[in-house]
N, C-alpha and C. Protein backbone atom coordinates (compact mmCIF):
# COMPACT_ATOMS: atom_id res chain seq x y z
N UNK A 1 -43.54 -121.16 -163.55
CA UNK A 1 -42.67 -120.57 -164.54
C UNK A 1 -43.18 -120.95 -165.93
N UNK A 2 -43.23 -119.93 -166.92
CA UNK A 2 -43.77 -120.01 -167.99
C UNK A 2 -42.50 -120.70 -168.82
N UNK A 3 -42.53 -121.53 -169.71
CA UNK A 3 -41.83 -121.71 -170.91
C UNK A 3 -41.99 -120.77 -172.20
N UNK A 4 -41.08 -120.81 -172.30
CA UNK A 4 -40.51 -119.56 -173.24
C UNK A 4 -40.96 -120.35 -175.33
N UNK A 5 -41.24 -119.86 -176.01
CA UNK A 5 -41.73 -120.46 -177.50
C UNK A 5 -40.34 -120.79 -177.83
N UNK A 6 -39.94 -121.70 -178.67
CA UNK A 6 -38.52 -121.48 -179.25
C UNK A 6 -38.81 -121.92 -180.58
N UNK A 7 -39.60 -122.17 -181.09
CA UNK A 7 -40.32 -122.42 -182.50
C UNK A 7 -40.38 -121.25 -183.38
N UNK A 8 -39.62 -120.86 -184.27
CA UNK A 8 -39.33 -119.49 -185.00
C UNK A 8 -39.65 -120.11 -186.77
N UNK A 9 -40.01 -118.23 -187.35
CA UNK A 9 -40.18 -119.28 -188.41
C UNK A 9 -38.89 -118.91 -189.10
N UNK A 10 -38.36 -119.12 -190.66
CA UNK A 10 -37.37 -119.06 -191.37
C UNK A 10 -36.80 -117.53 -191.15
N UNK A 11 -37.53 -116.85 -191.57
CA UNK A 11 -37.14 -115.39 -192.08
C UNK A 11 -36.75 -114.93 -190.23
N UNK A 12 -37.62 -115.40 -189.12
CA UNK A 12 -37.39 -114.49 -188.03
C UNK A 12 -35.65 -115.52 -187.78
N UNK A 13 -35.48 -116.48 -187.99
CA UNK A 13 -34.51 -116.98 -187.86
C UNK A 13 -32.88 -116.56 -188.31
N UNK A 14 -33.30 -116.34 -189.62
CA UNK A 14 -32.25 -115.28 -190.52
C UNK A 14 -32.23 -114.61 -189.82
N UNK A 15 -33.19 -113.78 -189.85
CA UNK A 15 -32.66 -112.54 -189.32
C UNK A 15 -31.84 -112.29 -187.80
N UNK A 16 -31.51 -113.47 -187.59
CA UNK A 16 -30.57 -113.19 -186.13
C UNK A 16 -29.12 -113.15 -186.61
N UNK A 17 -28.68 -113.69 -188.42
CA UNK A 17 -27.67 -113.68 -188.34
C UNK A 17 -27.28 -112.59 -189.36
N UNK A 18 -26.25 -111.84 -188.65
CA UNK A 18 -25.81 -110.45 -188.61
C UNK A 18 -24.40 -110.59 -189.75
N UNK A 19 -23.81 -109.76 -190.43
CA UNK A 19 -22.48 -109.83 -191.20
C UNK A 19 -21.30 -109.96 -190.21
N UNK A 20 -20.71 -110.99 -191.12
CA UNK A 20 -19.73 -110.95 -190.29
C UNK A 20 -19.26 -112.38 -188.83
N UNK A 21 -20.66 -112.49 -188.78
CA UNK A 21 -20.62 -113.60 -187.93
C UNK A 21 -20.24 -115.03 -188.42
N UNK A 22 -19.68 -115.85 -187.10
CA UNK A 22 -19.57 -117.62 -187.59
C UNK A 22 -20.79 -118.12 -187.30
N UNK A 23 -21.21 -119.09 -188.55
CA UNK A 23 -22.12 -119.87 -188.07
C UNK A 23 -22.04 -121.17 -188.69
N UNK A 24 -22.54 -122.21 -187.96
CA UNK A 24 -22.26 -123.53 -188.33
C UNK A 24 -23.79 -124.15 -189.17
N UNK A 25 -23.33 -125.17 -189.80
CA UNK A 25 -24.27 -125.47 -191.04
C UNK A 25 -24.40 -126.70 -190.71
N UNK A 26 -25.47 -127.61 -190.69
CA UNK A 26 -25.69 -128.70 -190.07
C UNK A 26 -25.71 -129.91 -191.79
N UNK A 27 -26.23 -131.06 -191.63
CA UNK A 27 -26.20 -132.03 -192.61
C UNK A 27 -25.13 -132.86 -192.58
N UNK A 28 -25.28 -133.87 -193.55
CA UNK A 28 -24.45 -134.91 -194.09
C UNK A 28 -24.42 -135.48 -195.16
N UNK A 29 -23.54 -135.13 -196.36
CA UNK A 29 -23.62 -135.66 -197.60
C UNK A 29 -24.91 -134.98 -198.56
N UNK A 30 -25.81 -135.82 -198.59
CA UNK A 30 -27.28 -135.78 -199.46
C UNK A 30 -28.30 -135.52 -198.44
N UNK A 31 -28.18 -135.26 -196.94
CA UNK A 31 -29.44 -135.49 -196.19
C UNK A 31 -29.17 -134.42 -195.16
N UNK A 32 -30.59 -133.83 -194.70
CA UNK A 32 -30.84 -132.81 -193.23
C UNK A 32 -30.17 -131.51 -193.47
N UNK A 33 -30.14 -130.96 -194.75
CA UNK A 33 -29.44 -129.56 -194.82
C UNK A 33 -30.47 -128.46 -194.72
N UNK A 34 -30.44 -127.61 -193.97
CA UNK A 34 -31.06 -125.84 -193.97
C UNK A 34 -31.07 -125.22 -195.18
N UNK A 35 -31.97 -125.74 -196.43
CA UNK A 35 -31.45 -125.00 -197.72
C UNK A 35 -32.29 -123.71 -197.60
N UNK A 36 -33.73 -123.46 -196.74
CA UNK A 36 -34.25 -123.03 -196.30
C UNK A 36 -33.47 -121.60 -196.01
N UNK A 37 -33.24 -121.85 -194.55
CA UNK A 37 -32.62 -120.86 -193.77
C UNK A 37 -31.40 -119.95 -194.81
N UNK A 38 -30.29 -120.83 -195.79
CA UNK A 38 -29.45 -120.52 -196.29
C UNK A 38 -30.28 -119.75 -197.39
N UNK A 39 -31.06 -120.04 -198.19
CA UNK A 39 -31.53 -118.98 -199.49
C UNK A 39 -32.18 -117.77 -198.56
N UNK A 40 -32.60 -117.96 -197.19
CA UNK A 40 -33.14 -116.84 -196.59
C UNK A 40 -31.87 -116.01 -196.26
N UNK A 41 -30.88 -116.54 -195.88
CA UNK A 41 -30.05 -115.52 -195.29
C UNK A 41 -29.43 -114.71 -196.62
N UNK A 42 -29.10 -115.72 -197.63
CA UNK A 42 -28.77 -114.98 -199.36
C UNK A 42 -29.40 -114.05 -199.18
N UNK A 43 -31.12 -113.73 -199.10
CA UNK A 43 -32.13 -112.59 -199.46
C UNK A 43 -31.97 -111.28 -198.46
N UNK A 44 -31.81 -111.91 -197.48
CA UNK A 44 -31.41 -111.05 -196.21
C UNK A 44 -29.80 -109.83 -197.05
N UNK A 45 -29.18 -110.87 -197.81
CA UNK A 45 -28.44 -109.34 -197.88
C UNK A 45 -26.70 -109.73 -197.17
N UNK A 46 -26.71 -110.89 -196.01
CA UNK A 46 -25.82 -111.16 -195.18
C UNK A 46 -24.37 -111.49 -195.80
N UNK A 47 -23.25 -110.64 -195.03
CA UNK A 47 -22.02 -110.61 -195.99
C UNK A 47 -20.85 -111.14 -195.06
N UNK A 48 -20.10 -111.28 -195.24
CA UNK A 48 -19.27 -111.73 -195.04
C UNK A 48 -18.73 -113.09 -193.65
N UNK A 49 -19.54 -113.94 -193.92
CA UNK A 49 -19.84 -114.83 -193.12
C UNK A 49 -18.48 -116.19 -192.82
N UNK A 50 -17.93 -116.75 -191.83
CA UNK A 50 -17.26 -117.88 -191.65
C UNK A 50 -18.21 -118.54 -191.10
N UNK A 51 -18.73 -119.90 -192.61
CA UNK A 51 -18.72 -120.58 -191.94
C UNK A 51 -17.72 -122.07 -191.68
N UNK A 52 -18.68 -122.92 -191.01
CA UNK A 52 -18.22 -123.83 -190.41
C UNK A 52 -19.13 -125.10 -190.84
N UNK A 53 -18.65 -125.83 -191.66
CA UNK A 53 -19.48 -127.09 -192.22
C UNK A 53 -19.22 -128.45 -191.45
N UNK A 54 -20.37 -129.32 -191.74
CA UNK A 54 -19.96 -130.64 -191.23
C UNK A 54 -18.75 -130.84 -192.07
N UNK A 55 -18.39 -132.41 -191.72
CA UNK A 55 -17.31 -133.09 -192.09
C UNK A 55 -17.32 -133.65 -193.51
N UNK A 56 -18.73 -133.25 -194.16
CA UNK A 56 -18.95 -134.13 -195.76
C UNK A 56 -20.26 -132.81 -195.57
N UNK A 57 -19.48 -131.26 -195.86
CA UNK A 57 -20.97 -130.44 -196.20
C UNK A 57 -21.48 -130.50 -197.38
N UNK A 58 -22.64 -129.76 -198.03
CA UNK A 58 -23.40 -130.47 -198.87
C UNK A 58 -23.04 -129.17 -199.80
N UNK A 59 -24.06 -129.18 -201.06
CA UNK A 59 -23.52 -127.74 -202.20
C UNK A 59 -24.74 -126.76 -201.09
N UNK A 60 -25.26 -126.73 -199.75
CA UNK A 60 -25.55 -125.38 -199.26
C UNK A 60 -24.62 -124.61 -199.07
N UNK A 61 -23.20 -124.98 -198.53
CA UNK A 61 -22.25 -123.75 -198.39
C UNK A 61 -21.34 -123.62 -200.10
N UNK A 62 -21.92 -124.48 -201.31
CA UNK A 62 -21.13 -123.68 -202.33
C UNK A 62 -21.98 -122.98 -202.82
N UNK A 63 -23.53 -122.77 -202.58
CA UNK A 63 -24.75 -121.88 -202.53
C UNK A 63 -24.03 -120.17 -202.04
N UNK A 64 -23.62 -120.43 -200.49
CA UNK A 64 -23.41 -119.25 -199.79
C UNK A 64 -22.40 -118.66 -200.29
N UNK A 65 -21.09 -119.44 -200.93
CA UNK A 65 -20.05 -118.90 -201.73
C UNK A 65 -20.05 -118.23 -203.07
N UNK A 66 -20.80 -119.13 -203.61
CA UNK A 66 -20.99 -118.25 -204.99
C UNK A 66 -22.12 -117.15 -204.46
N UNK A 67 -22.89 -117.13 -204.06
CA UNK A 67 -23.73 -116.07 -203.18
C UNK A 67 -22.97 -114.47 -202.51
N UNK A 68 -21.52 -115.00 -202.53
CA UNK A 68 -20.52 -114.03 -201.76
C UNK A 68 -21.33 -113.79 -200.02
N UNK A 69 -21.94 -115.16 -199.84
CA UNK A 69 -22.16 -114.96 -198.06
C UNK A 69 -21.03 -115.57 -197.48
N UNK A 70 -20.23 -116.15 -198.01
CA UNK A 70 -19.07 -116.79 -196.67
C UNK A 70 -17.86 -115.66 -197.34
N UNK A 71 -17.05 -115.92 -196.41
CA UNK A 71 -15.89 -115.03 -196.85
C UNK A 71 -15.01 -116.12 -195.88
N UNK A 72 -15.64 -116.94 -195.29
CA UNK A 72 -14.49 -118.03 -194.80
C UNK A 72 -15.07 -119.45 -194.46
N UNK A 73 -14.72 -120.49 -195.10
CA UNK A 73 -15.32 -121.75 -194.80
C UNK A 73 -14.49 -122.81 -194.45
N UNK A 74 -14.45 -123.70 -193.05
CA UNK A 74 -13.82 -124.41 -192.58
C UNK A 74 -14.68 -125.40 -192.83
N UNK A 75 -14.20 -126.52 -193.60
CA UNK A 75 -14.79 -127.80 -193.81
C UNK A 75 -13.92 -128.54 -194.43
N UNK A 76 -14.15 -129.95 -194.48
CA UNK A 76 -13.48 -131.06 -195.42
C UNK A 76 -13.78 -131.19 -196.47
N UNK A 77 -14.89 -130.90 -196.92
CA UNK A 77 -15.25 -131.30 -198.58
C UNK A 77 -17.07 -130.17 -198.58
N UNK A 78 -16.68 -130.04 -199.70
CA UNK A 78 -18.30 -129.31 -200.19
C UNK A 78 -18.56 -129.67 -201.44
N UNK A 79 -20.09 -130.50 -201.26
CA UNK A 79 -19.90 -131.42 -202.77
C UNK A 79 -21.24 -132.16 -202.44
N UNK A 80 -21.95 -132.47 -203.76
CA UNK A 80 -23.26 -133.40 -203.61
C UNK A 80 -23.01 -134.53 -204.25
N UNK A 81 -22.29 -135.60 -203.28
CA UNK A 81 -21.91 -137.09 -203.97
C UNK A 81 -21.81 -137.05 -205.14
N UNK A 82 -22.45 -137.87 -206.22
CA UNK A 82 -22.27 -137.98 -207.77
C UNK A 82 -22.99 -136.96 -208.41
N UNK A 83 -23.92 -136.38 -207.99
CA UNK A 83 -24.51 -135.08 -208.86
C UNK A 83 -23.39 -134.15 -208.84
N UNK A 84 -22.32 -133.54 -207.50
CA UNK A 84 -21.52 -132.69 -208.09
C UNK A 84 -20.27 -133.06 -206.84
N UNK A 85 -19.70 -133.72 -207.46
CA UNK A 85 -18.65 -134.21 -206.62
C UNK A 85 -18.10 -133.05 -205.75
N UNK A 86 -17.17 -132.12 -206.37
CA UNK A 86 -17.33 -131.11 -205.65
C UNK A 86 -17.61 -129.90 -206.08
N UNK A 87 -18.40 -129.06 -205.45
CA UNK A 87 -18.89 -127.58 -205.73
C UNK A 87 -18.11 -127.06 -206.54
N UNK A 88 -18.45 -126.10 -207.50
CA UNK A 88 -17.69 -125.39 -208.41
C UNK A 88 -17.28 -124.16 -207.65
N UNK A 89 -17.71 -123.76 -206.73
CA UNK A 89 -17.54 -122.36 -206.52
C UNK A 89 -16.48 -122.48 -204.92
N UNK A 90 -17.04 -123.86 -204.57
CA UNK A 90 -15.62 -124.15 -203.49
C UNK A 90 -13.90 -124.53 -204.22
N UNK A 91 -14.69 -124.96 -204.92
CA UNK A 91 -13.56 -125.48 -205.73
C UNK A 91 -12.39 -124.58 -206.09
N UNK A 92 -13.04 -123.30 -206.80
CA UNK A 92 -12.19 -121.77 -206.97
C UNK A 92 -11.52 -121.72 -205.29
């Protein structure tokens, strides 16, 4: 049995996520965020997105908000420690 590639690059990655869909956003605080994937999906065009942040998400989902990609975000805080306590655009 062959193994299958699962190594994708950014853009083929985006492009799996469709309007409308939930998707969850990985990181913690200042460290391990997809800023990557997230300015790709911005370019992509992708609208109206819930997502779903860690427990301390970072300013990638106040990226996707002021971006008008989330239209719903479940999280505890969105904010980059002392550079921006919390997001301006979560904040609204």
């Amino acid at each position: 049995m062959t193994r299958k590639e699962v190594i994708m690059s950014v853009s083929e990655a985006a492009s799996m996520i469709k309007d409308g869909m939930t998707v969850g956003i990985g990181g913690l605080l200042t460290a391990n965020h997809p800023m990557a994937i997230i300015r790709q999906i911005i370019k992509n065009g992708v609208k109206n997105l819930t997502v779903v942040g860690s427990p301390a998400a970072g300013l990638e989902i106040d990226l996707m908000i002021g971006a008008g990609v989330a239209k719903k975000v479940a999280t505890a805080y969105v904010g980059g420690e002392s550079l921006a306590p919390i997001g301006p655009f979560f904040r609204k």
